[in-house]
PDB file of N, CA and C in Angstrom:
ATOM      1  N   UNK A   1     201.633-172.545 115.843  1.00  0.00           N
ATOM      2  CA  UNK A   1     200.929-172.525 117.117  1.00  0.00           C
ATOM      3  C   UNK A   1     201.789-173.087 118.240  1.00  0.00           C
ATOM      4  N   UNK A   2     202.945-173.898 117.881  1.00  0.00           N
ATOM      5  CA  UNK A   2     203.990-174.519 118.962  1.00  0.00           C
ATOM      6  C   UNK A   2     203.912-173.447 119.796  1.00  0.00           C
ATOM      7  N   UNK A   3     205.105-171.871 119.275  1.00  0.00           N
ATOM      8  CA  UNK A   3     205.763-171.451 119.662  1.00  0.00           C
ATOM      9  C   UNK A   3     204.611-170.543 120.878  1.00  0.00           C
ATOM     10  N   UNK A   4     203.490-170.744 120.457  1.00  0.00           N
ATOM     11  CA  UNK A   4     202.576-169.437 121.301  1.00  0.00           C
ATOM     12  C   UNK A   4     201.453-170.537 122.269  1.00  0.00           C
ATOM     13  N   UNK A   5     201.589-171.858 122.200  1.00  0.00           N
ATOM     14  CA  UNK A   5     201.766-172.717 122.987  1.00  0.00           C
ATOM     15  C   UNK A   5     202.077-172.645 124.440  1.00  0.00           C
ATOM     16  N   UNK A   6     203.323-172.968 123.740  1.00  0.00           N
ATOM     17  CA  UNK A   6     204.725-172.712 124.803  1.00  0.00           C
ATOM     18  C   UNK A   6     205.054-171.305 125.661  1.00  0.00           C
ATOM     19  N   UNK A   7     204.567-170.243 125.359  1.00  0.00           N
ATOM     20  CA  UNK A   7     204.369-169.332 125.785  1.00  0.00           C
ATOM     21  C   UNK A   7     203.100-168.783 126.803  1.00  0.00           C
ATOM     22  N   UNK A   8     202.395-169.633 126.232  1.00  0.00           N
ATOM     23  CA  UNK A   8     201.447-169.195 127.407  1.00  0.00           C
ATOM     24  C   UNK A   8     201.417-170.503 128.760  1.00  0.00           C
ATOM     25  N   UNK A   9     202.272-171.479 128.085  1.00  0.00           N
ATOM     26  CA  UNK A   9     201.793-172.291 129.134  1.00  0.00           C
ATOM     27  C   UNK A   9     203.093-171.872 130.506  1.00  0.00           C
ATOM     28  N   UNK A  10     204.472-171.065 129.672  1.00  0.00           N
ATOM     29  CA  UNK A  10     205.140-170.600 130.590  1.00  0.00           C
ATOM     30  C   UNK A  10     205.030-168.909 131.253  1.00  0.00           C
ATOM     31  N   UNK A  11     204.210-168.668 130.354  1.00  0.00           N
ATOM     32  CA  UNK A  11     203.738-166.996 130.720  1.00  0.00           C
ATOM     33  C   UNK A  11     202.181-166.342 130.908  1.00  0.00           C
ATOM     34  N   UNK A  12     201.388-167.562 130.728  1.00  0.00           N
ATOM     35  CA  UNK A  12     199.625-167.099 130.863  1.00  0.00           C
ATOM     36  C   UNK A  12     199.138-167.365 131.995  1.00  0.00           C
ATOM     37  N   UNK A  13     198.310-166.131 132.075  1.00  0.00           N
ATOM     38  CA  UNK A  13     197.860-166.534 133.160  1.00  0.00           C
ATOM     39  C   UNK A  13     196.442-167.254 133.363  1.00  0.00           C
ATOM     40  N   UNK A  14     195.536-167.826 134.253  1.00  0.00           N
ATOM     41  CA  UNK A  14     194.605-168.629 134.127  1.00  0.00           C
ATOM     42  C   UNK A  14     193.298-168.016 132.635  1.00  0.00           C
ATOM     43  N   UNK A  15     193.525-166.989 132.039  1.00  0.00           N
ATOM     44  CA  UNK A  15     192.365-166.576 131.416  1.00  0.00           C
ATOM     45  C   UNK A  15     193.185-167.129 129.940  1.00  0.00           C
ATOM     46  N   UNK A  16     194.164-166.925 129.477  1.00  0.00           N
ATOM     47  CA  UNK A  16     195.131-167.507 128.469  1.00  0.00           C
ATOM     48  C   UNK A  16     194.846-168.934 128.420  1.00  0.00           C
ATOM     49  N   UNK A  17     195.659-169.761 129.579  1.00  0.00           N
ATOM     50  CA  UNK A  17     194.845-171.194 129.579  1.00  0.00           C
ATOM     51  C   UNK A  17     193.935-171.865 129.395  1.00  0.00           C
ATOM     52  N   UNK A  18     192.639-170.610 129.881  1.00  0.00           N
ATOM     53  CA  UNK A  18     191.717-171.410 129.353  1.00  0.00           C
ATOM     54  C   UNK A  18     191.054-170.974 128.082  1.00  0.00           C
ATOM     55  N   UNK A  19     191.296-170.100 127.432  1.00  0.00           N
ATOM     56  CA  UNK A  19     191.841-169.990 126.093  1.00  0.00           C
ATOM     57  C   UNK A  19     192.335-171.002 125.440  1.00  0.00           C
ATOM     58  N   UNK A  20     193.581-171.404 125.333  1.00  0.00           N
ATOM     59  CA  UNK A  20     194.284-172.025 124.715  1.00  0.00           C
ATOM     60  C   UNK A  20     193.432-173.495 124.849  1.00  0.00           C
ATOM     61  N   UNK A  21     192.869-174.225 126.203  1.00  0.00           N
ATOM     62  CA  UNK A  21     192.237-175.139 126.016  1.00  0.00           C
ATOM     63  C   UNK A  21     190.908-174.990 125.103  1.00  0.00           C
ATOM     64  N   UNK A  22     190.335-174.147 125.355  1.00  0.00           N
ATOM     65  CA  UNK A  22     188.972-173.808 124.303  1.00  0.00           C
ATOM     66  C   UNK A  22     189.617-174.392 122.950  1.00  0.00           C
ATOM     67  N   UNK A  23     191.012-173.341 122.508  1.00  0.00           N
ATOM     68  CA  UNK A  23     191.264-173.612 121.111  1.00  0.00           C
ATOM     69  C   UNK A  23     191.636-174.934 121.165  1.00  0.00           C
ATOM     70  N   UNK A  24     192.012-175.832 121.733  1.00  0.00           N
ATOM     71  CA  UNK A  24     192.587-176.793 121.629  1.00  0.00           C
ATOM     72  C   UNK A  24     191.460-177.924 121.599  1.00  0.00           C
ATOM     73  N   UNK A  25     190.491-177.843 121.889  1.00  0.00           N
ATOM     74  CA  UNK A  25     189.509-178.935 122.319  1.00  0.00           C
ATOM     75  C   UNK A  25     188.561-178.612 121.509  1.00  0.00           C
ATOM     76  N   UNK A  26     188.235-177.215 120.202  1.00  0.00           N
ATOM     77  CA  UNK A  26     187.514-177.275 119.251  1.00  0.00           C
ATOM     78  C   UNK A  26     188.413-177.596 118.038  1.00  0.00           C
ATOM     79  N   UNK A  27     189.674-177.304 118.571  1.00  0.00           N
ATOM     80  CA  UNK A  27     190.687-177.811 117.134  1.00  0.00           C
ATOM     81  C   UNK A  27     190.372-179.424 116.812  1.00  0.00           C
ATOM     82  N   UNK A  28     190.466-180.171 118.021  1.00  0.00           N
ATOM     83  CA  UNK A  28     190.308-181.718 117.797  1.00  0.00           C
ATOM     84  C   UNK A  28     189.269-182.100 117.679  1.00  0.00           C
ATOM     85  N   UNK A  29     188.198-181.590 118.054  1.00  0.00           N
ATOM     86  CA  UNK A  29     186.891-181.727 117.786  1.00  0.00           C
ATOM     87  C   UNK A  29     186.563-181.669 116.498  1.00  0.00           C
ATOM     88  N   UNK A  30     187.501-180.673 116.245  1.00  0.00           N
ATOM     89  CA  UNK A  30     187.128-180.342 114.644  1.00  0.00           C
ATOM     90  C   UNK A  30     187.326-181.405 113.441  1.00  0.00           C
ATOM     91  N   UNK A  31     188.335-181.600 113.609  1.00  0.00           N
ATOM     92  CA  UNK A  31     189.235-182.980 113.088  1.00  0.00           C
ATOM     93  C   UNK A  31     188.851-183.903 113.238  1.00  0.00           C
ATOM     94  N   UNK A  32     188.322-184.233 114.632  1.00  0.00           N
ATOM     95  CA  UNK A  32     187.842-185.630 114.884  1.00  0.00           C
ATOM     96  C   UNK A  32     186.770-185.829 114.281  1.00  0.00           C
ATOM     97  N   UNK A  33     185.524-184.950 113.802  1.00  0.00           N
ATOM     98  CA  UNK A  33     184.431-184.829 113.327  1.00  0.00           C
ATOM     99  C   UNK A  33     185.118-185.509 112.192  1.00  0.00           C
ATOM    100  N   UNK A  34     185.929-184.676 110.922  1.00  0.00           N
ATOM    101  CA  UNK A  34     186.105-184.416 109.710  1.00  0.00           C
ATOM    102  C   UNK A  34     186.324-186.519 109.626  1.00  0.00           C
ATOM    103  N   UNK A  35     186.825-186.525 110.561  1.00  0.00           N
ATOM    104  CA  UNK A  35     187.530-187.633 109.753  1.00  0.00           C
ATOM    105  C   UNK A  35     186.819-189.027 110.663  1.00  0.00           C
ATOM    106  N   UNK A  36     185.655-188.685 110.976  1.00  0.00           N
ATOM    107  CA  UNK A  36     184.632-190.474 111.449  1.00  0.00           C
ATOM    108  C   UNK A  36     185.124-190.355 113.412  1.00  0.00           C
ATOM    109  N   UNK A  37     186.119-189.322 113.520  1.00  0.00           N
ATOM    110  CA  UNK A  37     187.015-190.472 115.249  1.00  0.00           C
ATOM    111  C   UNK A  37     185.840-189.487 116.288  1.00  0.00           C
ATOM    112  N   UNK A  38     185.904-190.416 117.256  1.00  0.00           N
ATOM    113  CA  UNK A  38     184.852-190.082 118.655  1.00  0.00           C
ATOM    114  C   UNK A  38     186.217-189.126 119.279  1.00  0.00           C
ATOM    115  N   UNK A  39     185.896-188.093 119.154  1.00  0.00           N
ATOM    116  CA  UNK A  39     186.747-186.780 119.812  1.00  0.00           C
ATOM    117  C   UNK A  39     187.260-186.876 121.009  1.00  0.00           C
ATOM    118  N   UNK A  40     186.063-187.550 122.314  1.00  0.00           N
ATOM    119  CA  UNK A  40     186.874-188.077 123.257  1.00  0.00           C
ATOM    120  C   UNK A  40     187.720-189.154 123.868  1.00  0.00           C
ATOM    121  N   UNK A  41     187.466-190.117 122.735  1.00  0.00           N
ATOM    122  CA  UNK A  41     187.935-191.473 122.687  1.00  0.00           C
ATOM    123  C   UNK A  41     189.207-190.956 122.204  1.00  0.00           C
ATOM    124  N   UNK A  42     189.661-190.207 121.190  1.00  0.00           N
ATOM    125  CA  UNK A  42     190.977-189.610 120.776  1.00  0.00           C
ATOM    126  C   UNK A  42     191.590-189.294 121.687  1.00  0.00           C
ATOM    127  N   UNK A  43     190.865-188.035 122.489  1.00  0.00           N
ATOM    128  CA  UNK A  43     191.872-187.357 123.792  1.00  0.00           C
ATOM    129  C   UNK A  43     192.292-188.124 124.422  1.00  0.00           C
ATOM    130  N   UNK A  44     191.186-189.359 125.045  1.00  0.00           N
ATOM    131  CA  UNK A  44     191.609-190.643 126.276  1.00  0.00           C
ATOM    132  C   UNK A  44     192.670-190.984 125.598  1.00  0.00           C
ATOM    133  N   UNK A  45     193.406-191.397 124.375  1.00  0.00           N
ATOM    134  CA  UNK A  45     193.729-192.533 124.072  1.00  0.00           C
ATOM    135  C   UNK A  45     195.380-191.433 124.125  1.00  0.00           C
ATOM    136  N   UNK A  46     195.385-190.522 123.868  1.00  0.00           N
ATOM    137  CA  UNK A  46     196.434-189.150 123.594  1.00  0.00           C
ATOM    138  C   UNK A  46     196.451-189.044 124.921  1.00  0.00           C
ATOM    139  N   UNK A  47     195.947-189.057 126.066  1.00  0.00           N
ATOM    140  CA  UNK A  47     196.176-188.668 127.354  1.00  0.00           C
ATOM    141  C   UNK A  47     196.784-189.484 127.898  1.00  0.00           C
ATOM    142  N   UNK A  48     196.507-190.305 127.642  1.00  0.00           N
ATOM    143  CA  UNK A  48     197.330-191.622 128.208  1.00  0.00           C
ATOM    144  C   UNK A  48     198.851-191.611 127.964  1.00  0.00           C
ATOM    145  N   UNK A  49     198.534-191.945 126.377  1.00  0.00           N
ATOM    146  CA  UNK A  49     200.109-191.664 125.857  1.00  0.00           C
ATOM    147  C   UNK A  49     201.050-190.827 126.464  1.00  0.00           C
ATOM    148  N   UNK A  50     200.185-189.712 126.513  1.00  0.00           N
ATOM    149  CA  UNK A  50     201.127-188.645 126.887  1.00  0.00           C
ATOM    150  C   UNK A  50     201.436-188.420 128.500  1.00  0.00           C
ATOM    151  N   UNK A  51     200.900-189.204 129.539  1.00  0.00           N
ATOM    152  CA  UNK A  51     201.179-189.317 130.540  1.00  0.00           C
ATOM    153  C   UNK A  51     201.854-190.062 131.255  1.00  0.00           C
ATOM    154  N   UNK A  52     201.944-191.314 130.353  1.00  0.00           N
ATOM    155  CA  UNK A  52     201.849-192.685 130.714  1.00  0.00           C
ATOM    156  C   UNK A  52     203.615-192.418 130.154  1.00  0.00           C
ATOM    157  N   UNK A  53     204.013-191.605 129.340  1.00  0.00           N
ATOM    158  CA  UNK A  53     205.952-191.694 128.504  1.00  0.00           C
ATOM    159  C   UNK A  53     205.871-190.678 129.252  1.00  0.00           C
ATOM    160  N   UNK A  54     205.436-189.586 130.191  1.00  0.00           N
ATOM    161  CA  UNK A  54     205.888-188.519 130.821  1.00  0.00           C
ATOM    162  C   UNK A  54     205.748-187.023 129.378  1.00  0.00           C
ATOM    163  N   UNK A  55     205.412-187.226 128.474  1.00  0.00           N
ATOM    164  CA  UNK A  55     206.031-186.339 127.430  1.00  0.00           C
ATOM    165  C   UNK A  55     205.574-185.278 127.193  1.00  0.00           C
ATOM    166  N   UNK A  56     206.866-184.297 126.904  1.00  0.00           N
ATOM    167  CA  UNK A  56     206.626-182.865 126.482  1.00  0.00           C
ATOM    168  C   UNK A  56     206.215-183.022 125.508  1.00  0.00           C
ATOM    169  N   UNK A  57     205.930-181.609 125.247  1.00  0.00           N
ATOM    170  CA  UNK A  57     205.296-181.286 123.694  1.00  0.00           C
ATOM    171  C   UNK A  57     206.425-181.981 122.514  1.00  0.00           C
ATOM    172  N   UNK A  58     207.429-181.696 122.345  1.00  0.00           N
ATOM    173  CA  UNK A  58     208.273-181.715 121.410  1.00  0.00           C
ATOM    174  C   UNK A  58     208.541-183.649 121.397  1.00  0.00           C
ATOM    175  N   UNK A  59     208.684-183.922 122.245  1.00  0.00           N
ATOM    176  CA  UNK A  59     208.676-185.692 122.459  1.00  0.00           C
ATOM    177  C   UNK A  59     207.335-185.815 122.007  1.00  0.00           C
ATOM    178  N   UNK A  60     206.099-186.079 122.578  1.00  0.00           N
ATOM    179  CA  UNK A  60     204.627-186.395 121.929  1.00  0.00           C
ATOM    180  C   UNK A  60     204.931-185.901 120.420  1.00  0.00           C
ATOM    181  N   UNK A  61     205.128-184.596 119.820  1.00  0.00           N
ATOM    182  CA  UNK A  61     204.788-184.667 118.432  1.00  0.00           C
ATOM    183  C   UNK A  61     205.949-185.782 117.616  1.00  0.00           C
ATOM    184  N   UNK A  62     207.005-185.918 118.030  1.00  0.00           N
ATOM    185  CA  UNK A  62     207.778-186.694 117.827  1.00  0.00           C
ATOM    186  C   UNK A  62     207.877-188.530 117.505  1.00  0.00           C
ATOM    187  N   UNK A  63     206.892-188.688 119.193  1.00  0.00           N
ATOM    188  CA  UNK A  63     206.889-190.170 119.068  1.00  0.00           C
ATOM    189  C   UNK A  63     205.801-190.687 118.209  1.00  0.00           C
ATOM    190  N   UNK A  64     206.202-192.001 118.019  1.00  0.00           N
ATOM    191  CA  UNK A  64     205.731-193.364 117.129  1.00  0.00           C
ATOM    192  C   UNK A  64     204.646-193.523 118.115  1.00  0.00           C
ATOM    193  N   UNK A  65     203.378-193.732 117.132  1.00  0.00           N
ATOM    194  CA  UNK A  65     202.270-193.582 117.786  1.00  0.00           C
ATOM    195  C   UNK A  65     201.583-195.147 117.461  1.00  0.00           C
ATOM    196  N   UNK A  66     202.466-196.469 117.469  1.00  0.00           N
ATOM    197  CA  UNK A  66     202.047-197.852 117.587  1.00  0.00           C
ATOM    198  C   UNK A  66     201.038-198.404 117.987  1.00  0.00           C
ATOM    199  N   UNK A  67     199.993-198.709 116.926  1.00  0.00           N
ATOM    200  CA  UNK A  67     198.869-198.978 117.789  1.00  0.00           C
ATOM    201  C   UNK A  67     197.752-198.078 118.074  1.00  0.00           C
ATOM    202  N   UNK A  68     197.749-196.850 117.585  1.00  0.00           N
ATOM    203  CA  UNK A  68     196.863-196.049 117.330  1.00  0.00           C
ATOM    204  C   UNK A  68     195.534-196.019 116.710  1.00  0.00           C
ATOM    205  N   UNK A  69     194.376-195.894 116.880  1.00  0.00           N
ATOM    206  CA  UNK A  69     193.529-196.072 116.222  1.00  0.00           C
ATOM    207  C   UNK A  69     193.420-194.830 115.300  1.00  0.00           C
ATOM    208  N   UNK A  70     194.106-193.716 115.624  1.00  0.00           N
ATOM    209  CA  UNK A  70     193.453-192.466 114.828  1.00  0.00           C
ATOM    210  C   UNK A  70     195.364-191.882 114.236  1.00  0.00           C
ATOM    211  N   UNK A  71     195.022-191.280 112.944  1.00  0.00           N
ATOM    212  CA  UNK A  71     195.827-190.589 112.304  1.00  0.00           C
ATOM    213  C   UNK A  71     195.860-189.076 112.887  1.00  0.00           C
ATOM    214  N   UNK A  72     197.288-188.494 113.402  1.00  0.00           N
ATOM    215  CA  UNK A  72     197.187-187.643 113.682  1.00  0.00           C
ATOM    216  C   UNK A  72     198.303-186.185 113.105  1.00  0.00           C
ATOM    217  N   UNK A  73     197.885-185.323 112.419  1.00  0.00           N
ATOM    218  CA  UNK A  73     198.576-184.358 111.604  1.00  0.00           C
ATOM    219  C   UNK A  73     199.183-183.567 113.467  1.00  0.00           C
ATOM    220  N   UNK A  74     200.892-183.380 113.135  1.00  0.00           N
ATOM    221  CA  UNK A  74     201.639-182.328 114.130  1.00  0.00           C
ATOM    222  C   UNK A  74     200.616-180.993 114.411  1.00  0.00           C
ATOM    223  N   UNK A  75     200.184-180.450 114.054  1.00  0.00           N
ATOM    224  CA  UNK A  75     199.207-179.519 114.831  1.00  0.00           C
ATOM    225  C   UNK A  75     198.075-179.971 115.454  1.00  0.00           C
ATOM    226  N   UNK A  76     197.576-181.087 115.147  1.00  0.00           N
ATOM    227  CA  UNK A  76     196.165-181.565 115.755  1.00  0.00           C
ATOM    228  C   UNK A  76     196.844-182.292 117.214  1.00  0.00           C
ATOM    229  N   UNK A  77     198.334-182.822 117.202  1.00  0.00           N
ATOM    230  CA  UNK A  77     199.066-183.294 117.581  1.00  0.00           C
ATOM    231  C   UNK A  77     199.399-182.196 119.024  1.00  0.00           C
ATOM    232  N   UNK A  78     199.758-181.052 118.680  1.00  0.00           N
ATOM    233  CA  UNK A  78     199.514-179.851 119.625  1.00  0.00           C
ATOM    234  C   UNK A  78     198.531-179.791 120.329  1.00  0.00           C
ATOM    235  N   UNK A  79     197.581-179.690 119.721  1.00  0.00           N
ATOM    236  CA  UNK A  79     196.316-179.391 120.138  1.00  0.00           C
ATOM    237  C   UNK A  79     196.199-180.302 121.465  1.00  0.00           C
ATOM    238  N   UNK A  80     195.701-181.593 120.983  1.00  0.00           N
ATOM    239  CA  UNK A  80     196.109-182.583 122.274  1.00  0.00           C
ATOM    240  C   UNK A  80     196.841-182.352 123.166  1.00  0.00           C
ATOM    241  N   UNK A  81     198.290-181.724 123.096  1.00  0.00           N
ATOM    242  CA  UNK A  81     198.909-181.903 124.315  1.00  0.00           C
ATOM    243  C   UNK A  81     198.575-180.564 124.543  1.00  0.00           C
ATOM    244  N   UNK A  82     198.318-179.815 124.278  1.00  0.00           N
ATOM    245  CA  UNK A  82     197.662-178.233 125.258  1.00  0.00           C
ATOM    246  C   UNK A  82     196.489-178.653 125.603  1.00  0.00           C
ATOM    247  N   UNK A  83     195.646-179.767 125.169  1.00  0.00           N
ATOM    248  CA  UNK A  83     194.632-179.953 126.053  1.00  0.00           C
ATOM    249  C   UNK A  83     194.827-180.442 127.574  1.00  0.00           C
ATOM    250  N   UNK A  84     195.486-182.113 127.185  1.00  0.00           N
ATOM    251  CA  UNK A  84     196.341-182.281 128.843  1.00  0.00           C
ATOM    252  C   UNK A  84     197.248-181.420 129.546  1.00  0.00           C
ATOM    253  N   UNK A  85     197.995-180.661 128.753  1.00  0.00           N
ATOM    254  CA  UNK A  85     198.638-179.821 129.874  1.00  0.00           C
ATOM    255  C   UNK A  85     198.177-178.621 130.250  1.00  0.00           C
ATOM    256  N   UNK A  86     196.712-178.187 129.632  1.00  0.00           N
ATOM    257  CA  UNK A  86     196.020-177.111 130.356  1.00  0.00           C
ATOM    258  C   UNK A  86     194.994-177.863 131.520  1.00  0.00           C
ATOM    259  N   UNK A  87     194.919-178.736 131.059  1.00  0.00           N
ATOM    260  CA  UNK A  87     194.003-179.477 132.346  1.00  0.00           C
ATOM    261  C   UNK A  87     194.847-179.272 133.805  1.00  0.00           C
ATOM    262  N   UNK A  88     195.993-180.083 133.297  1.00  0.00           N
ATOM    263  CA  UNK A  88     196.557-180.117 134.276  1.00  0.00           C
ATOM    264  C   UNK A  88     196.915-178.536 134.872  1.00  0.00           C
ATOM    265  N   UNK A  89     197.408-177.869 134.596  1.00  0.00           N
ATOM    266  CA  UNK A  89     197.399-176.617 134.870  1.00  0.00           C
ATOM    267  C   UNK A  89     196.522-176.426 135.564  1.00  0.00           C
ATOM    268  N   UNK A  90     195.627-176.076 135.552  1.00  0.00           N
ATOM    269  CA  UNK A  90     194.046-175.626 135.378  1.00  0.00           C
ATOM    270  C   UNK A  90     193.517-176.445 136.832  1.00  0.00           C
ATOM    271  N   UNK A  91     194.256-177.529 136.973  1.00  0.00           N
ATOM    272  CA  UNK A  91     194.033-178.465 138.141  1.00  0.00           C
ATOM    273  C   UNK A  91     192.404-178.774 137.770  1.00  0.00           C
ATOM    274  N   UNK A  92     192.148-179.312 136.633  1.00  0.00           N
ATOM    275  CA  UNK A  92     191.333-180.158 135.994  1.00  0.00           C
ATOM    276  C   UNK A  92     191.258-181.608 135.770  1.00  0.00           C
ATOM    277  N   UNK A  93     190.963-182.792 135.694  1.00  0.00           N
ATOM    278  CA  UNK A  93     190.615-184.048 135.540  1.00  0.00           C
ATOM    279  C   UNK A  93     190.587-184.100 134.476  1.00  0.00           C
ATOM    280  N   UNK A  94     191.335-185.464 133.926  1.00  0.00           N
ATOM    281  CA  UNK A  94     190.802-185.391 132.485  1.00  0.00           C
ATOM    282  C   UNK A  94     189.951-186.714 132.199  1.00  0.00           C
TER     283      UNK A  94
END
């Protein structure tokens, strides 16, 4: 899912985006259910991160996540950051 990610966030146009956020925000939802975590307490805590180090996709799946309350598998890991960076796109609030 990286590679088609990355593709729409450099080649989609607003109906793709918000696509990709749909998938992205039932992917973690999904997960977050499975495993006890408050779905939006996850995103806050991933939004931050990921705003707060500046980070691309490939840095976020990368970095040491110190202090984390939630375990996070590299695709659920995606998911998150196509959520903030379709927001942002999207010229959404998160």
């Amino acid at each position: 899912m990286k590679t088609e990610t990355i593709r729409v966030m450099l080649t989609g146009g607003e109906a793709e985006l918000v696509d990709l956020n749909d998938w992205a925000i039932n992917t973690v939802r999904e997960y977050a259910r499975g495993r006890g975590y408050n779905a939006a307490a996850l995103i806050s805590e991933e939004t931050a991160r990921i705003n707060d180090g500046g980070l691309g996709l490939d840095d976020y799946r990368a970095v040491r996540r110190i202090g984390s309350h939630h375990l996070l598998s590299r695709s659920v890991r995606n998911a998150v950051w196509a959520i903030v960076a379709t927001r942002r796109m999207l010229g959404v609030s998160s």
